[in-house]
Protein backbone atom coordinates (compact mmCIF):
# COMPACT_ATOMS: atom_id res chain seq x y z
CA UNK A 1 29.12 -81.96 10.17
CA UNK A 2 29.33 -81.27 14.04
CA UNK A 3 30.05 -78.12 16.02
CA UNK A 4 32.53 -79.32 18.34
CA UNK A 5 34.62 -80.61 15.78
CA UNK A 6 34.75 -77.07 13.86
CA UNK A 7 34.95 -75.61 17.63
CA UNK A 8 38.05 -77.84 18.72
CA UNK A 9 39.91 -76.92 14.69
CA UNK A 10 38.71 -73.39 15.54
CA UNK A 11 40.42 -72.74 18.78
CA UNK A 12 43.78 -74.63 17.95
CA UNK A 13 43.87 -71.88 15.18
CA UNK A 14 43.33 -68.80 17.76
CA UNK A 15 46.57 -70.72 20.34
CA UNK A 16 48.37 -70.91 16.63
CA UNK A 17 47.58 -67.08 15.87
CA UNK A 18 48.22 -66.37 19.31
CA UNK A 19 51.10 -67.43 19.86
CA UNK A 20 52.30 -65.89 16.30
CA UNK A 21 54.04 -62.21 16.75
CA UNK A 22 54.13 -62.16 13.31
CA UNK A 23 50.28 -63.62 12.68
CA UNK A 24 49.35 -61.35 15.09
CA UNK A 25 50.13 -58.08 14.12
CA UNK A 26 49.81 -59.10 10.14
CA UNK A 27 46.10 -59.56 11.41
CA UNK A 28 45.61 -56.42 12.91
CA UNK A 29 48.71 -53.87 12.46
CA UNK A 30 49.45 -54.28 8.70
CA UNK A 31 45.42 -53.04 7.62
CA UNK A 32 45.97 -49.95 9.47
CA UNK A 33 49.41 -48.98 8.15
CA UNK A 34 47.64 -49.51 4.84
CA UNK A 35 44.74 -47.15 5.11
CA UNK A 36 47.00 -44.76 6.69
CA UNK A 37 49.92 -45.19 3.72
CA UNK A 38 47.41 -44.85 1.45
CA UNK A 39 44.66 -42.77 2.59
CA UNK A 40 47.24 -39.74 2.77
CA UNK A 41 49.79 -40.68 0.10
CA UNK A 42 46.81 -41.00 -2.66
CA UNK A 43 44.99 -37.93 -3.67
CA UNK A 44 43.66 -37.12 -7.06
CA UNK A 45 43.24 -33.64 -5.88
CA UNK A 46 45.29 -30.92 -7.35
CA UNK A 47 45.37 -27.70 -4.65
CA UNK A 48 48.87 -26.86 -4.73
CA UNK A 49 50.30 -26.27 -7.70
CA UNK A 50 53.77 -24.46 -7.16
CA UNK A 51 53.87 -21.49 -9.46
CA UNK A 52 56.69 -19.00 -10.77
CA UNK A 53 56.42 -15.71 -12.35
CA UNK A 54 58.09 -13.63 -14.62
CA UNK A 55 55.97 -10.33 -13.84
CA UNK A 56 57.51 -8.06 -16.53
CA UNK A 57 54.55 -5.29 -16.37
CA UNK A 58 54.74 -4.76 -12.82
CA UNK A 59 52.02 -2.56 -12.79
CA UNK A 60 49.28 -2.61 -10.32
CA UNK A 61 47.03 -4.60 -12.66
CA UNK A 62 49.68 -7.27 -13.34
CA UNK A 63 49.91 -7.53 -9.29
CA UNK A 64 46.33 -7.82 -9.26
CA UNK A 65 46.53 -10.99 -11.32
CA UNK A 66 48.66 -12.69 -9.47
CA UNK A 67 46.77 -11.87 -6.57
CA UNK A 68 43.65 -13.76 -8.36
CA UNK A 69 45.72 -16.79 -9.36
CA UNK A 70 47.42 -16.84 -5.47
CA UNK A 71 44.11 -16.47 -3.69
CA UNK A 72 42.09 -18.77 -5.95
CA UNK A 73 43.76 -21.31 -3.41
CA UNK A 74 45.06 -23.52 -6.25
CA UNK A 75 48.32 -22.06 -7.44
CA UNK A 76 51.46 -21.38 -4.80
CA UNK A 77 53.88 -19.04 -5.63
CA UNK A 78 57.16 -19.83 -4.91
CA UNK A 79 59.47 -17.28 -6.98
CA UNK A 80 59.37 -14.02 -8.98
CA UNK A 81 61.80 -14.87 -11.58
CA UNK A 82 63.78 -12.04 -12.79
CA UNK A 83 64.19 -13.42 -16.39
CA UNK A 84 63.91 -16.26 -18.61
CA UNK A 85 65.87 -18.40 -17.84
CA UNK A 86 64.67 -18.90 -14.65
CA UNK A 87 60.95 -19.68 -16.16
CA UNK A 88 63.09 -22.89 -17.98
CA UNK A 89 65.19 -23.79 -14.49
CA UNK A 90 62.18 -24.13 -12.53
CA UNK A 91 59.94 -25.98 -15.28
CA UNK A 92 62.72 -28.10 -16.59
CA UNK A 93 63.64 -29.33 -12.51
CA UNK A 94 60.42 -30.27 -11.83
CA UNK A 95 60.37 -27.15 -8.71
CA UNK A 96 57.29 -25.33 -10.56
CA UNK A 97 54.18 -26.88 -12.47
CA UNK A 98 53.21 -23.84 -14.07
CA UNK A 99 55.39 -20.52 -15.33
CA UNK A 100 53.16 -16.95 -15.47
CA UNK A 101 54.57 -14.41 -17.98
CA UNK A 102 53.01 -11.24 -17.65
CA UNK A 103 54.31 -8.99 -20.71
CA UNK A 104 55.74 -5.70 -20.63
CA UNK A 105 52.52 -3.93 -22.01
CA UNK A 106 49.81 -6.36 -20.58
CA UNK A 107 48.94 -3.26 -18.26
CA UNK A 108 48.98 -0.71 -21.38
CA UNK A 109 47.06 -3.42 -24.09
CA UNK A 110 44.03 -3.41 -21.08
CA UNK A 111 43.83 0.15 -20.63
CA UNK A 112 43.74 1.21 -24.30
CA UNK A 113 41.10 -1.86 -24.65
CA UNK A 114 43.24 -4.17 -26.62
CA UNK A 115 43.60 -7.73 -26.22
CA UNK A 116 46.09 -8.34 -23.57
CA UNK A 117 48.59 -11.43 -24.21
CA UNK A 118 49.64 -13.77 -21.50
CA UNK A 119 51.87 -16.82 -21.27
CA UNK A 120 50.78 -19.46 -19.27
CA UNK A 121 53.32 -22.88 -18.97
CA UNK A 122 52.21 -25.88 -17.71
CA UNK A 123 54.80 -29.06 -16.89
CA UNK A 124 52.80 -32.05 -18.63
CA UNK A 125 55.02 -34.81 -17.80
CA UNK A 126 51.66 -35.33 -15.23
CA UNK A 127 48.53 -35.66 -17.61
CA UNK A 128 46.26 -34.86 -15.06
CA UNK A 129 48.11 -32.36 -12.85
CA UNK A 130 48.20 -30.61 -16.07
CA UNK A 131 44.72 -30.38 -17.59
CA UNK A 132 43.46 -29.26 -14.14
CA UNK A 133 45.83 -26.81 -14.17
CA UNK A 134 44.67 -25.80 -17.28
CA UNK A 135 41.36 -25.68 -16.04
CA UNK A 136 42.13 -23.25 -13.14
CA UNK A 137 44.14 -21.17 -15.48
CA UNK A 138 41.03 -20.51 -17.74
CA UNK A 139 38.65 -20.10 -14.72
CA UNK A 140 40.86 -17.37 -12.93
CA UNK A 141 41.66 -15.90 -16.04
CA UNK A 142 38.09 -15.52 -17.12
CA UNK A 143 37.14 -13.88 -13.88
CA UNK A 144 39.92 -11.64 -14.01
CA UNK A 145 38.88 -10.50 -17.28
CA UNK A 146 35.37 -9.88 -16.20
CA UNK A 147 36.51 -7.83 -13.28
CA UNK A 148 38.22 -5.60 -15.71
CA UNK A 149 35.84 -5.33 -18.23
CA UNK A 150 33.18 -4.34 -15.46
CA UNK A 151 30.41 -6.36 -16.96
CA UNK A 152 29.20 -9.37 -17.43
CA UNK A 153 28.27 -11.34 -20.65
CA UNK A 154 24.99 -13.24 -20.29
CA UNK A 155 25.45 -16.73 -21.58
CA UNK A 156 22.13 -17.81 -23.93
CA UNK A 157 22.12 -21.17 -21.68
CA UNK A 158 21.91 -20.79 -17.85
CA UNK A 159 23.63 -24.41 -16.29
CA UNK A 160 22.60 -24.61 -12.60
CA UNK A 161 25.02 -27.89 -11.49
CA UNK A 162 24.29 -29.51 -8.50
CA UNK A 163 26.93 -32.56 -7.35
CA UNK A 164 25.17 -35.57 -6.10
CA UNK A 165 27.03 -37.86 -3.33
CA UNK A 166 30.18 -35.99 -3.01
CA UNK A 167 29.32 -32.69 -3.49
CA UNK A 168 33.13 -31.35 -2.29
CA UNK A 169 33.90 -33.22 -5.20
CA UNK A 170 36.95 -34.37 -2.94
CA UNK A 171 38.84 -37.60 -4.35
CA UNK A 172 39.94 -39.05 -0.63
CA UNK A 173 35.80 -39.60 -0.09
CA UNK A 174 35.63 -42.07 -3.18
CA UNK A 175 38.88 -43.29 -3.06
CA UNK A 176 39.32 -44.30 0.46
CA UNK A 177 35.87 -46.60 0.94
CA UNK A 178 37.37 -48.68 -2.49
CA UNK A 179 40.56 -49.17 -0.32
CA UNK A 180 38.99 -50.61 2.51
CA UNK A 181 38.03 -53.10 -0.47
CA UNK A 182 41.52 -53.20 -1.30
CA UNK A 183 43.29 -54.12 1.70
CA UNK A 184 40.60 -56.71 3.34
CA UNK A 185 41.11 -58.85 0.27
CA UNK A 186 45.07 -58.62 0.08
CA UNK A 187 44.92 -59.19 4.22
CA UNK A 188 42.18 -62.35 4.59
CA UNK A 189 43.60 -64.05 1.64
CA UNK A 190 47.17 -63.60 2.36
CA UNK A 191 46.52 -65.08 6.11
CA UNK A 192 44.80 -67.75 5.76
CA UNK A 193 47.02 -69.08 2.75
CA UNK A 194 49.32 -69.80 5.42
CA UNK A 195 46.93 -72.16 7.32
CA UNK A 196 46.93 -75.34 5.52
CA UNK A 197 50.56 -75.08 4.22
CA UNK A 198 51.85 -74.47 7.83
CA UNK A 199 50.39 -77.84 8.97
CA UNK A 200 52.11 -79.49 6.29
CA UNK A 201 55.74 -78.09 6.60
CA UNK A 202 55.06 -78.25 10.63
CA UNK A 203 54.17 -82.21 10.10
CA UNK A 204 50.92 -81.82 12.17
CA UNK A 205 48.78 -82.00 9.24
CA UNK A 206 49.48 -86.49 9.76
CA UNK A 207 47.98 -85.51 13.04
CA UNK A 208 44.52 -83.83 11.47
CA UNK A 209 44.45 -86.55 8.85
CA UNK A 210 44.33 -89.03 11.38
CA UNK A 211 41.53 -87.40 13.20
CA UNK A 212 37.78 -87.90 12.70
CA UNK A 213 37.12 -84.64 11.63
CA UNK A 214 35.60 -83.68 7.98
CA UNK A 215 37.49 -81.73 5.09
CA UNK A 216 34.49 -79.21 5.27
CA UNK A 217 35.14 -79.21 9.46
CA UNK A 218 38.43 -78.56 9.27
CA UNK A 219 38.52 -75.84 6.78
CA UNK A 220 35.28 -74.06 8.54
CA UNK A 221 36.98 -74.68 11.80
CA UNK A 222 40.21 -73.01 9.87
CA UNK A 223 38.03 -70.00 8.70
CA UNK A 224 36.23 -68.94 11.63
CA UNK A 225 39.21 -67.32 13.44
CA UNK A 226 40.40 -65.43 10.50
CA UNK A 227 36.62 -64.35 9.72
CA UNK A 228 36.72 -62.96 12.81
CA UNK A 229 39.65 -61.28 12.78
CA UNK A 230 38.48 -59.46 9.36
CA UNK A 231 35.09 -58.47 10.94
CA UNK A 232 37.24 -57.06 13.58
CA UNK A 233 39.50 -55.15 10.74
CA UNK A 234 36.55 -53.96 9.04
CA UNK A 235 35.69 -52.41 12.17
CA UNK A 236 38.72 -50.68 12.72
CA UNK A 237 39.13 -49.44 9.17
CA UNK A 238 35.45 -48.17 9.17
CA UNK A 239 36.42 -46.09 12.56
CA UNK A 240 39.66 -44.69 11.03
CA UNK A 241 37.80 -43.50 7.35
CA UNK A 242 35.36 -41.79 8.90
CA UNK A 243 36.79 -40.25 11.96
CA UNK A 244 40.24 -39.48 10.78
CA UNK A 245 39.87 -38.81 7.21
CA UNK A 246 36.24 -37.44 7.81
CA UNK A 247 34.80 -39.42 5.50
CA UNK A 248 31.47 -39.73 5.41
CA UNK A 249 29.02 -42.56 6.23
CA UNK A 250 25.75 -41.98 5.09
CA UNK A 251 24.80 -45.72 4.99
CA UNK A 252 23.50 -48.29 7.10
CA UNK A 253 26.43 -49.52 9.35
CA UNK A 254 24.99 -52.99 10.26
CA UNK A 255 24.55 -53.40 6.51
CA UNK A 256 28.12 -52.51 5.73
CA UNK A 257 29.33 -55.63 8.22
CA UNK A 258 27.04 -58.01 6.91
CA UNK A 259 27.90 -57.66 3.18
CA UNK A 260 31.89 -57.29 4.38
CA UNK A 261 31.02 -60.73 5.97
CA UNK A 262 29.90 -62.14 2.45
CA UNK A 263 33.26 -60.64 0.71
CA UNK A 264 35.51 -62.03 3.35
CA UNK A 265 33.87 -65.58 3.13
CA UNK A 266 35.13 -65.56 -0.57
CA UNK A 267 38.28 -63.99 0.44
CA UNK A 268 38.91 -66.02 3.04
CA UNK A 269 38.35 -69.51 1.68
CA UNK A 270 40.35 -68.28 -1.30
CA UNK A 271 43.58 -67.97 0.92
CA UNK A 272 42.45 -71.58 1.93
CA UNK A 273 42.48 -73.08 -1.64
CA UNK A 274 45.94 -71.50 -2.13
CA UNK A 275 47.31 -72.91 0.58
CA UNK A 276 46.06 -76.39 -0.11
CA UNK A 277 47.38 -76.34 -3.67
CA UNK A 278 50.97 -74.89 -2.22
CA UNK A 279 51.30 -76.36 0.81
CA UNK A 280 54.47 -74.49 0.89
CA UNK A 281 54.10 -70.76 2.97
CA UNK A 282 56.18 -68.90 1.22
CA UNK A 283 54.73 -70.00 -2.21
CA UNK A 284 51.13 -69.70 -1.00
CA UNK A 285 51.57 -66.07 0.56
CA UNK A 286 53.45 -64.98 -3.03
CA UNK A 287 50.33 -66.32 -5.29
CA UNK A 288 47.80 -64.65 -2.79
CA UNK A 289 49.54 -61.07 -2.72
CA UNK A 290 49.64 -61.70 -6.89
CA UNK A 291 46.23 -62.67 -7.70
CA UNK A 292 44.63 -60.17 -4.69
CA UNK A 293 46.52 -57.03 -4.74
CA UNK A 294 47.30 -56.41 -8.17
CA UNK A 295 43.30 -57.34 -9.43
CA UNK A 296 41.96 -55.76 -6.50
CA UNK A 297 44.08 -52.65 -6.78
CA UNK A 298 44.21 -51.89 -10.81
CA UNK A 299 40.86 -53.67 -12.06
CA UNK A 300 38.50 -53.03 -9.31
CA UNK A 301 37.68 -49.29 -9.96
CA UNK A 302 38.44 -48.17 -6.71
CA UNK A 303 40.81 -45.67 -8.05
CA UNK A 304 41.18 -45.85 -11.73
CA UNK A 305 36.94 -45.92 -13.53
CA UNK A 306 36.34 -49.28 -15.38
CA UNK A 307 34.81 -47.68 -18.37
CA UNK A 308 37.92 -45.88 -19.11
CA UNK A 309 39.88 -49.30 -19.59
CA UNK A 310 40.31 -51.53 -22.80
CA UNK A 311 37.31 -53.74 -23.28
CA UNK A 312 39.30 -56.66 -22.62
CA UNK A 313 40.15 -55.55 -18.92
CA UNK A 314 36.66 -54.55 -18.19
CA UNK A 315 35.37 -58.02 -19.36
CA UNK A 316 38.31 -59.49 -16.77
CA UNK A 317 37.40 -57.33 -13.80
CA UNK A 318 33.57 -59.55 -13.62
CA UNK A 319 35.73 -62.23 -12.28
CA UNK A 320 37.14 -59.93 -9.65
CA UNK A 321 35.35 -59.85 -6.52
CA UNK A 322 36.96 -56.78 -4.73
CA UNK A 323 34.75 -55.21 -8.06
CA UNK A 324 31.75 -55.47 -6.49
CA UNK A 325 32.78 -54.60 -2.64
CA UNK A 326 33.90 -51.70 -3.91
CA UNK A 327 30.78 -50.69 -5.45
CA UNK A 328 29.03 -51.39 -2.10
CA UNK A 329 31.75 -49.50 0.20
CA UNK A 330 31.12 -46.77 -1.62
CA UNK A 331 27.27 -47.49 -2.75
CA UNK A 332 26.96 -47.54 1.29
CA UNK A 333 29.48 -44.68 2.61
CA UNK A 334 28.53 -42.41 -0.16
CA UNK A 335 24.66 -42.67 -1.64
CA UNK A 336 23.34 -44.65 1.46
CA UNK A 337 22.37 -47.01 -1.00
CA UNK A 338 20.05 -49.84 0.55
CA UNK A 339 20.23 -53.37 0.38
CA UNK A 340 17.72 -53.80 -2.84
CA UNK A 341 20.36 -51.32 -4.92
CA UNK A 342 23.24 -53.64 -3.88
CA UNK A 343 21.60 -56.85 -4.74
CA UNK A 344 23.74 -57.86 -7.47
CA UNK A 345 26.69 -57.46 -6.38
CA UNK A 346 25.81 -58.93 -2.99
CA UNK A 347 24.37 -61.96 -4.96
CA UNK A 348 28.03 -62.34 -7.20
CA UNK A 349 29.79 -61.87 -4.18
CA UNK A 350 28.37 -65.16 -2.75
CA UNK A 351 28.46 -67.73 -5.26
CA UNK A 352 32.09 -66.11 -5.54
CA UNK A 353 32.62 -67.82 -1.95
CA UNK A 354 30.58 -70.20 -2.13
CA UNK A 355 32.39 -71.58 -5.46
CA UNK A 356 35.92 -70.76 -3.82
CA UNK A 357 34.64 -72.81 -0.63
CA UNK A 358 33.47 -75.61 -2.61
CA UNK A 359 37.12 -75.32 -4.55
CA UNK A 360 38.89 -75.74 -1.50
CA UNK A 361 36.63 -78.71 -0.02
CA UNK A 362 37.49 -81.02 -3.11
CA UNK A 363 40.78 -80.13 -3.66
CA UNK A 364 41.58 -81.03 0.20
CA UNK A 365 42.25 -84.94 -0.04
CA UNK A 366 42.64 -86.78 4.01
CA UNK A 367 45.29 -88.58 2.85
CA UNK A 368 48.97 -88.62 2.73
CA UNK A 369 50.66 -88.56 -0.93
């Protein structure tokens, strides 16, 4: 295998992306429209849930309750309703997540020490909206009640929590790392699956053939520019997480680049076996976006936890590679979690590309059919 040979492939690939709009801003415009699409359209946290009430009491303790559930910072108000029927509107048109009926005597039932009713409605077309919701109902009700009783009950088991990692508990900081995962394997496989297959529908590949260079030259030589541009990506996207979305980075830096390195080897010679079993472009970029996206996005546990799916899902996702680089995004961004911690995954991640890269070598014949 010589240099100049992988030097000479390597450079007629960066006048090919060059001169490629379209390669060109794929490369480096599509990753951050992603991260920005995505890093503020997905958001598992639930601060603004629009709220109506049918205040029925108002008295200056049903007021006060209201003023609890508005200034808890998790419920909006958006209407008083002034009967019913409105409660049903606003529910039924999707306009309010939750309906608050304070009863005529809720004010009375307190004062006279009886056990004051209240009727709390929660929209549960969204599962999760909903048993947050439910959540922050029982929470603001609780203190409410406390605040009215004037004591405090001492519970017989005294829970001191403390949050590890994330301790805003905010869903963009584990979410956003994982998509960084996400969108470097959709973008390095889905360019360079147009490498090989371009050569052949250009008729240049004849040309290559003809040359003395190597299968493993010419797809190394095919790589390098791509590699590059990822490392370059990488870059960018770790500049935009953390200085945009103010996530943070508690991890080695350096170590973040090398492992990405590992994970777009894989990635990248993936793109390269797809394109040498298409040789067709727009065949070869429709498998990659199928087999990268989809995996990458539903069975990596970027977003939705592994344990939580059927058994056999979570036995598929070993085979998926953006699996483990999303355990290291977020191993590194979140728990600064050295190199002896990520091991594993940095092991699986390289006989992943090396078997891929091996894949594409034999599958690559010099000839003409």
């Amino acid at each position: 295998m010589k240099l100049l040979r992988i030097k000479a492939i390597a450079k007629k690939e960066l006048i090919q992306i060059w001169r490629d709009p379209l390669s060109l801003a794929m490369a480096f415009l599509m990753p951050v429209m992603l991260l920005f699409i995505f890093g503020y359209a997905i958001s598992l946290d639930v601060d603004n849930l629009t709220t109506i009430v049918y205040d029925r009491d108002k008295s200056s303790l049903s007021r006060e309750l209201i003023a609890g559930f508005r200034e808890s910072g998790y419920f909006s108000v958006i209407k008083y309703a002034e009967n019913a029927e409105d409660l049903n509107r606003y529910i039924d048109s999707g306009k309010a997540a939750v309906a608050l009926w304070i009863p005529e005597d809720f004010s009375k039932n307190i004062r006279t020490g009886k056990n004051a009713e209240l009727q709390m409605i929660v929209d549960g077309s969204d599962s999760n909206t909903a048993t947050i919701a439910l959540g922050y109902i029982s929470a603001v009700s609780e203190l409410y009640s406390q605040r009215m009783n004037g004591s405090r009950i001492t519970p017989l088991i005294d829970s001191r929590v403390r949050v590890w990692y994330n301790p805003e508990l905010k869903s963009r900081n584990y979410i956003i790392p994982g998509l960084i995962a996400v969108i470097m394997a959709v973008i390095a496989a889905l360019l360079t699956s147009l490498t090989i297959a371009r050569e052949w529908e250009r008729g240049t590949m004849e040309q290559l053939i003809s040359t003395p260079v190597k299968t493993p030259e010419l797809i190394l030589g095919k790589l390098l520019p791509y590699y590059l541009i990822g490392i370059i990506d990488v870059i960018i996207s770790v500049v935009i997480v953390v200085f945009l979305f103010g996530v943070p980075l508690k991890g080695n830096f350096f170590l973040l680049i090398v492992l990405s390195s590992i994970f777009l080897f894989g990635s990248l010679s993936l793109g390269i076996l797809i394109s040498i079993v298409a040789k067709s472009q727009l065949v070869s970029s429709q498998v990659a976006m199928v087999i990268t996206y989809l995996p990458a996005f539903l069975l990596s546990g970027f977003m939705f936890a592994i344990s939580n799916m059927p058994k056999p899902l979570q036995i598929m996702t070993y085979i998926i590679p953006a699996r483990y680089f999303v355990t290291i995004l977020k191993g590194i961004f979140l728990k600064a979690s050295p190199l002896r911690l990520l091991a594993v995954e940095t092991m699986l991640l390289s006989v992943f590309g090396l078997i891929v890269f091996l894949l594409a070598n034999r599958k690559f014949k010099k000839r003409i059919s």
